[in-house]
N, C-alpha and C. Protein backbone atom coordinates (compact mmCIF):
# COMPACT_ATOMS: atom_id res chain seq x y z
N UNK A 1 0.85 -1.17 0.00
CA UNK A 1 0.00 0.00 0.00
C UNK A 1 0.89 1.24 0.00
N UNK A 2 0.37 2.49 -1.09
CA UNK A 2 1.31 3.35 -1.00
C UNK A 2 0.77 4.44 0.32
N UNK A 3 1.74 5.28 0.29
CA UNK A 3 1.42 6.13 1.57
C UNK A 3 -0.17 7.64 1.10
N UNK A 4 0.01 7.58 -0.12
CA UNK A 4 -0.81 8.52 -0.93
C UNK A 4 -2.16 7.36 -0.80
N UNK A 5 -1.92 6.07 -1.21
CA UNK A 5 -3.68 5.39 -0.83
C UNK A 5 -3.85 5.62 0.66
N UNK A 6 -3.18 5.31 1.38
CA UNK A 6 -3.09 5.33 2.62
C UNK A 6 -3.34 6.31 3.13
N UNK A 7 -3.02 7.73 2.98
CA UNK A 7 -3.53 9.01 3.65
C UNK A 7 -5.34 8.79 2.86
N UNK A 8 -5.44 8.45 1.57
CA UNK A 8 -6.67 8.39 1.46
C UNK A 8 -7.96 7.29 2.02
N UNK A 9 -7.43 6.37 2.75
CA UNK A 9 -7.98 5.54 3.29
C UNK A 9 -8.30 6.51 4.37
N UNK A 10 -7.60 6.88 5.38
CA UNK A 10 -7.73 7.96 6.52
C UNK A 10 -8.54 8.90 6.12
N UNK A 11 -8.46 9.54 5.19
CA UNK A 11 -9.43 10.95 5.22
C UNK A 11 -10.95 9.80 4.60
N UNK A 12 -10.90 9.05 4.36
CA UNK A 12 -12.19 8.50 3.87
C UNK A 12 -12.73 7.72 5.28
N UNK A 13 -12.28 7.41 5.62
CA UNK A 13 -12.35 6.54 7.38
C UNK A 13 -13.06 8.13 8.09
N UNK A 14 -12.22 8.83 8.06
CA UNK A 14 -12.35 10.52 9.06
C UNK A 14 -13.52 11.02 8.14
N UNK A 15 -13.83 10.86 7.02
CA UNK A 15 -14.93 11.36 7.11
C UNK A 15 -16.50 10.43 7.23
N UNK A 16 -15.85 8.98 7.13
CA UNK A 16 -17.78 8.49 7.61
C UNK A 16 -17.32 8.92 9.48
N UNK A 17 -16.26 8.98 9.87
CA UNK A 17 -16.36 8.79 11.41
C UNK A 17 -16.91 10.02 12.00
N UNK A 18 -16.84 11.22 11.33
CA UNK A 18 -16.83 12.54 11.64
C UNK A 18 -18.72 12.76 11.02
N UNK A 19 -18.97 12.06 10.49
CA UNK A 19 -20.19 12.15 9.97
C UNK A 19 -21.04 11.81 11.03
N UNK A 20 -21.01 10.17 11.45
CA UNK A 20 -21.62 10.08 12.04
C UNK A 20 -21.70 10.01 13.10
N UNK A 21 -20.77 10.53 13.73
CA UNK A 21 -21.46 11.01 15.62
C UNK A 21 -22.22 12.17 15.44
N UNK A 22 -21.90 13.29 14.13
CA UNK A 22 -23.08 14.03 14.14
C UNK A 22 -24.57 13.76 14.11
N UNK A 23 -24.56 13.04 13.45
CA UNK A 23 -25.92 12.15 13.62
C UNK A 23 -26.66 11.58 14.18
N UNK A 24 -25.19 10.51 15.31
CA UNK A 24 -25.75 10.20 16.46
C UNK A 24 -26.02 11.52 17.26
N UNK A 25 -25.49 12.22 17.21
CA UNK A 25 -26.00 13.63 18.54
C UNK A 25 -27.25 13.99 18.09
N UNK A 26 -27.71 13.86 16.91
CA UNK A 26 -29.28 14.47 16.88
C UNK A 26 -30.53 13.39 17.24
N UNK A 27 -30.10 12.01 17.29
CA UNK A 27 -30.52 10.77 17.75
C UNK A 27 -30.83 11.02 19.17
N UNK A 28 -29.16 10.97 19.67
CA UNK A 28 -29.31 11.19 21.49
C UNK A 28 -29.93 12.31 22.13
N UNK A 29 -29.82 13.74 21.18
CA UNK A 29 -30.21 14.62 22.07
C UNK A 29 -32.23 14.69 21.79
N UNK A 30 -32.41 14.55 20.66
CA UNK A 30 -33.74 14.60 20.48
C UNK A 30 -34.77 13.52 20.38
N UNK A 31 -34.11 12.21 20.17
CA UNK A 31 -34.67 11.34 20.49
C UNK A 31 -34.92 10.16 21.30
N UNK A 32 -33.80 10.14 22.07
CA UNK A 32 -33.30 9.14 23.23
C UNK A 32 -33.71 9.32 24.36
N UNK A 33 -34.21 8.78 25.12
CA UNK A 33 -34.22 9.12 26.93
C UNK A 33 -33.05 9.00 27.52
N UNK A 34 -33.19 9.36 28.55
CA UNK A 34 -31.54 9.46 28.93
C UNK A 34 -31.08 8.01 29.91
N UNK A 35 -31.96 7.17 29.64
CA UNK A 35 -31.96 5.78 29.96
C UNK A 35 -31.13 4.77 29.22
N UNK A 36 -30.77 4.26 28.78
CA UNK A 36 -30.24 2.74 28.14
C UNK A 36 -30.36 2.11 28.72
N UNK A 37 -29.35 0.19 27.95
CA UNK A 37 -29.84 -0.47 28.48
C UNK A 37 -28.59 -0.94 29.77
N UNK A 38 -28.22 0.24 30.21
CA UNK A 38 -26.94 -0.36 30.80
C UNK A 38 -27.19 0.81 32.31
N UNK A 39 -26.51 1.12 33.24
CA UNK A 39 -26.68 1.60 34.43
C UNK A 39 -26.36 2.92 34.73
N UNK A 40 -25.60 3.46 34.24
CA UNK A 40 -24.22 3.70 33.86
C UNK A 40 -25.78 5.68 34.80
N UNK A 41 -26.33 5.73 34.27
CA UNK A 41 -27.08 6.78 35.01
C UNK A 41 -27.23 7.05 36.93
N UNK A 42 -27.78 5.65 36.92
CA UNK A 42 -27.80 5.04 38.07
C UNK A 42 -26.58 5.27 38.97
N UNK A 43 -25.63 5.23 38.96
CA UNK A 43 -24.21 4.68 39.72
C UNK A 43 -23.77 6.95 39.08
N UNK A 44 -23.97 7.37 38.07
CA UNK A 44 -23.86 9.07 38.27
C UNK A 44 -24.63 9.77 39.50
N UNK A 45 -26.18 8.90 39.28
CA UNK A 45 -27.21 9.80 40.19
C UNK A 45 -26.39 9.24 41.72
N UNK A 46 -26.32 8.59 41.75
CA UNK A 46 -26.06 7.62 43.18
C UNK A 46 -24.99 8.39 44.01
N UNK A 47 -23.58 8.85 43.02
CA UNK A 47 -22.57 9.58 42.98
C UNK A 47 -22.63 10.88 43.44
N UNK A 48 -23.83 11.63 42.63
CA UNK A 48 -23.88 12.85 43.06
C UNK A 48 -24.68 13.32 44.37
N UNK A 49 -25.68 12.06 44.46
CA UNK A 49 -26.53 12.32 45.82
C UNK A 49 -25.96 11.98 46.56
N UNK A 50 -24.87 10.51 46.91
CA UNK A 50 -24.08 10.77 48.39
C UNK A 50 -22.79 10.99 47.94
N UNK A 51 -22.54 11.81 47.08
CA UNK A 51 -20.94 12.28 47.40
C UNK A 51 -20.02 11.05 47.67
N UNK A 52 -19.95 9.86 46.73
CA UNK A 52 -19.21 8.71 47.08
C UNK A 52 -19.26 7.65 46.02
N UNK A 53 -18.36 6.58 46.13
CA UNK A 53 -18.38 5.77 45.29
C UNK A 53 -19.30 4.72 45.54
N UNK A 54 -20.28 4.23 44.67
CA UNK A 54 -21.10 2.85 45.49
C UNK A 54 -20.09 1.86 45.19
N UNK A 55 -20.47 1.01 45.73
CA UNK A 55 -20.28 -0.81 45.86
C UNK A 55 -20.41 -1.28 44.41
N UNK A 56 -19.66 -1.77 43.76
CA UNK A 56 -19.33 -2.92 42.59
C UNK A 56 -20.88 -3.21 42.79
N UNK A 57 -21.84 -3.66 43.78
CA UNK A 57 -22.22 -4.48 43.56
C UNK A 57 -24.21 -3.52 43.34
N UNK A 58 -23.96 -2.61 43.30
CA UNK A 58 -25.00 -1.72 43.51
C UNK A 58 -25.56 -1.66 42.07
N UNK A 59 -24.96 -1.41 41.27
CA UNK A 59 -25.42 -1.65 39.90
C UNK A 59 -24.53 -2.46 38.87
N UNK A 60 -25.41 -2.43 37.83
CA UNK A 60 -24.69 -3.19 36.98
C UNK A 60 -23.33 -2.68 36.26
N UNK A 61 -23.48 -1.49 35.86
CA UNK A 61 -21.66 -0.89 35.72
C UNK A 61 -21.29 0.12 36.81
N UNK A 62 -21.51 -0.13 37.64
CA UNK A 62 -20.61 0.38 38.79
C UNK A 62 -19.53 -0.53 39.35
N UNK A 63 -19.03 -1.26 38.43
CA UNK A 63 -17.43 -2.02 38.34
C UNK A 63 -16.62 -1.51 37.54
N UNK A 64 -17.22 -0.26 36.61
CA UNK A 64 -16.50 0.30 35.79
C UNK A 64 -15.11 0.86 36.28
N UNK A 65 -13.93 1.49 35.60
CA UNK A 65 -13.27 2.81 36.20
C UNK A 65 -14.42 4.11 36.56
N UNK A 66 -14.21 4.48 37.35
CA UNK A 66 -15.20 5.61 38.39
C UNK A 66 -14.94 7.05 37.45
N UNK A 67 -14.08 7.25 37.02
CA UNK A 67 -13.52 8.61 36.09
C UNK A 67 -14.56 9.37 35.35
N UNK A 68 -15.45 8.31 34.77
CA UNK A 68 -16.05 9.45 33.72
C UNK A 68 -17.66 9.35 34.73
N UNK A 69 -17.83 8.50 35.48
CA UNK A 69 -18.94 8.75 36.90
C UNK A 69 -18.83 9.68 37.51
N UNK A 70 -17.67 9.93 37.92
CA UNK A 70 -17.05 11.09 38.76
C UNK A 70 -17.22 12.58 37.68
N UNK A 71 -16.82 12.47 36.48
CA UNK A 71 -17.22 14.01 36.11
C UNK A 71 -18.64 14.25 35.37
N UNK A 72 -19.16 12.80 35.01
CA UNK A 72 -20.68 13.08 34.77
C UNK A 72 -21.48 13.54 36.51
N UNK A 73 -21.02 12.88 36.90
CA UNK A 73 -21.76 13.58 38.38
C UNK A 73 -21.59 15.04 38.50
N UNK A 74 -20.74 15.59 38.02
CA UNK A 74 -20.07 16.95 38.18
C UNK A 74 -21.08 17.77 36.91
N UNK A 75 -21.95 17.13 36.44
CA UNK A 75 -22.33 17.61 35.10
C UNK A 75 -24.16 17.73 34.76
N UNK A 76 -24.32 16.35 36.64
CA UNK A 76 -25.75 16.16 36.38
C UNK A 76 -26.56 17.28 36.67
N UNK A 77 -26.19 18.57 37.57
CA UNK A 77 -27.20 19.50 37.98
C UNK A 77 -27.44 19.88 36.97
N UNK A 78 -27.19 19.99 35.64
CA UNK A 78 -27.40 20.49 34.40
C UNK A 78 -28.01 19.66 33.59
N UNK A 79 -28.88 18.88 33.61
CA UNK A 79 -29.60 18.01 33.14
C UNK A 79 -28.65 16.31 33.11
N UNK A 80 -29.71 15.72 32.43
CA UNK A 80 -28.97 14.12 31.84
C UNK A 80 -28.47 14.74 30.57
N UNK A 81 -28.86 15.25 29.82
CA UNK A 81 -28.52 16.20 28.49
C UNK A 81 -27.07 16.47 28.76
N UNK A 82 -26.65 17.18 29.45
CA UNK A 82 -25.60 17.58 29.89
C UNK A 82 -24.21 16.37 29.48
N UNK A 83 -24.89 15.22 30.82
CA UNK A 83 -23.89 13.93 30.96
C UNK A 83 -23.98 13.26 29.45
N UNK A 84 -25.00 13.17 28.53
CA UNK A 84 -24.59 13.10 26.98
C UNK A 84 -23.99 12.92 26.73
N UNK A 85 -23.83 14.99 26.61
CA UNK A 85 -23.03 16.18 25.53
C UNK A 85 -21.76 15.52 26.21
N UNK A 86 -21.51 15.22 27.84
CA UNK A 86 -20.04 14.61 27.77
C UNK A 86 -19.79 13.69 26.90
N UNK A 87 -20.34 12.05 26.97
CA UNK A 87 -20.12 11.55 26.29
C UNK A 87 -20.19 11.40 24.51
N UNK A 88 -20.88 12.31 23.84
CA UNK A 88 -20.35 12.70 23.09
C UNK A 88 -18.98 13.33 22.81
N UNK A 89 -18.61 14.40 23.96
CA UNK A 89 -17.40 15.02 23.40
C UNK A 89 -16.36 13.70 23.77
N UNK A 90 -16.49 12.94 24.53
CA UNK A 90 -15.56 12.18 24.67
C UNK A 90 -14.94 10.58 23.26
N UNK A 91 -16.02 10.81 22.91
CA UNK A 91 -16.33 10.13 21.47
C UNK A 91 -15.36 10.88 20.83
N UNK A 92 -15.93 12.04 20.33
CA UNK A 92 -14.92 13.16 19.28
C UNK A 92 -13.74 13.45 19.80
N UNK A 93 -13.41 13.52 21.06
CA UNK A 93 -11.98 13.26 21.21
C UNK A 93 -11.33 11.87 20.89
N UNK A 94 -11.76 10.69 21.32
CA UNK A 94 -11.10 9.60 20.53
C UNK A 94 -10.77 9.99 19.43
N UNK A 95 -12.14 9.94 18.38
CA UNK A 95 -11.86 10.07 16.88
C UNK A 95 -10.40 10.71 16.74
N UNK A 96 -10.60 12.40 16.88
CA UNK A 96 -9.29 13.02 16.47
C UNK A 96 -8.47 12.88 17.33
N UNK A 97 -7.76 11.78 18.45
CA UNK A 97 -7.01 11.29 18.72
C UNK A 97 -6.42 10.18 17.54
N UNK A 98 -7.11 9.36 17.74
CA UNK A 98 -6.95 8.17 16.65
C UNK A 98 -6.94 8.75 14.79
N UNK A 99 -6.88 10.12 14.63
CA UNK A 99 -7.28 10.64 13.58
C UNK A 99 -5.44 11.38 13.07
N UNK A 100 -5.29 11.65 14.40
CA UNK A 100 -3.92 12.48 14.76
C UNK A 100 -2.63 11.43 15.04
N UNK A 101 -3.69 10.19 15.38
CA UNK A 101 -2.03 9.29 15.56
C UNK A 101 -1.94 8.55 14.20
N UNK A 102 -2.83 8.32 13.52
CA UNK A 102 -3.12 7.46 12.00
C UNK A 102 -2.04 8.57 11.44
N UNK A 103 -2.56 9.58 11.55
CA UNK A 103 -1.22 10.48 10.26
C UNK A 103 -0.35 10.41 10.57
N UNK A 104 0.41 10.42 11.52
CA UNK A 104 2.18 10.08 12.05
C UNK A 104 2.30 9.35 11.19
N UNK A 105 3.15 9.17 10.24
CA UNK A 105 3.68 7.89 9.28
C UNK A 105 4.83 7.94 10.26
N UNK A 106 5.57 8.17 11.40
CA UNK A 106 7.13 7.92 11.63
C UNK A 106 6.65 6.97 12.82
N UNK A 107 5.90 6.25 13.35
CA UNK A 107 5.63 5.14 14.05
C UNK A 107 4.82 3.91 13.97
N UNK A 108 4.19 4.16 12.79
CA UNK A 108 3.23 2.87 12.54
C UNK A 108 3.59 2.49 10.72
N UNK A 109 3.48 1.41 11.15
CA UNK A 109 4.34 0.28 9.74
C UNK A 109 3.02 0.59 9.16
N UNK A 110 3.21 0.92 7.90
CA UNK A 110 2.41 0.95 6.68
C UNK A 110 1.50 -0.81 6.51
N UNK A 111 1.74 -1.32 6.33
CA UNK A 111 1.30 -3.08 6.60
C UNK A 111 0.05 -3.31 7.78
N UNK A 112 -0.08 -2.16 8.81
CA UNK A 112 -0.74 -2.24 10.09
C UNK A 112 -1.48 -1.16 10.17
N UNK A 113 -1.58 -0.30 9.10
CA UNK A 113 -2.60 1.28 9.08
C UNK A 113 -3.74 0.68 8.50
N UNK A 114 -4.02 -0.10 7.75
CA UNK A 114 -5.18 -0.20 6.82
C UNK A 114 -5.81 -1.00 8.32
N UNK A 115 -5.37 -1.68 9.21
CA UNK A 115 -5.98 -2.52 10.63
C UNK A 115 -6.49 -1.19 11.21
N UNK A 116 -5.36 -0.69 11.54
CA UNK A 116 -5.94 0.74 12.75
C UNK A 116 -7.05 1.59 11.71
N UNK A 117 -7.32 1.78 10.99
CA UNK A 117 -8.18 2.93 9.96
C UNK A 117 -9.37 1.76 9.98
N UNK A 118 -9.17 0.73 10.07
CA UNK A 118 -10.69 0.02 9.99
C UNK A 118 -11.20 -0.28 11.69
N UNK A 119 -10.27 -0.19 12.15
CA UNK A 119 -10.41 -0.35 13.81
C UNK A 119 -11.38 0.82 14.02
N UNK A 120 -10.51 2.32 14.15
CA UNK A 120 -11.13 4.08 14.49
C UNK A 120 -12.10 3.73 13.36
N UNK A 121 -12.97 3.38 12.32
CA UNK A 121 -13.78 3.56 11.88
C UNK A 121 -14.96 2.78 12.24
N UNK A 122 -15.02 1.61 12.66
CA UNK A 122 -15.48 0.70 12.59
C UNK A 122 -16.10 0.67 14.58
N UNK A 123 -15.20 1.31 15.04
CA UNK A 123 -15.11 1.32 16.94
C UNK A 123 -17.00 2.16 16.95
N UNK A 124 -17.64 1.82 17.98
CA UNK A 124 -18.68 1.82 18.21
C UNK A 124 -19.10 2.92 18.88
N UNK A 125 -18.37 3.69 19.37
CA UNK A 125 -18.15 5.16 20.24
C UNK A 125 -18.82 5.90 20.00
């Protein structure tokens, strides 16, 4: 693979990836409850009402790392909307993380970009 297909694999990857979290944001913010099917609300609200970490065993992802509990709690007086818009921005930072390390050609073998460009495109975030 030359490095000229290869930057074009990336900008073609960066742009369905960049496309569609926009999309998803008009999904989540206007059509979603701020429910799923996972806890992950539960173990924020829990957080912000006693000021603490619950028990592994209190919900279902409250075995997670506590990090992004800890600043969605910091985020809930401002709606569930709010704790989202985090996880959205935290989405779009991956992307142009993974967007910014794909272009470095001086650390990743040409043979192993077309893996990572289908990986950041393909990742579920």
């Amino acid at each position: 693979m030359t490095k000229r297909s290869s930057i074009r694999m990336i900008v073609a990857a960066s742009a369905g990836r960049w496309w569609r979290p926009g999309a998803d944001a008009g999904v989540v913010f206007f059509r979603l409850g701020p429910f799923g099917n996972d806890n992950h609300i539960q173990v924020i609200q829990y957080i912000y009402q006693h000021h603490a970490l619950p028990l592994s065993t209190f919900a279902n992802q409250a075995y997670h790392p506590p990090l992004y509990h800890l600043l969605a709690a910091c985020l809930l007086p401002f709606g569930v909307k709010a704790v989202q818009a985090l996880s959205l921005v935290f989405s779009l930072a991956t992307l142009a993380l993974g967007e910014w390390l794909l272009g470095r050609p001086d650390w990743l073998d040409e043979r192993v970009r077309p893996w990572c460009v289908g990986l950041l495109a393909l990742h579920p975030n």
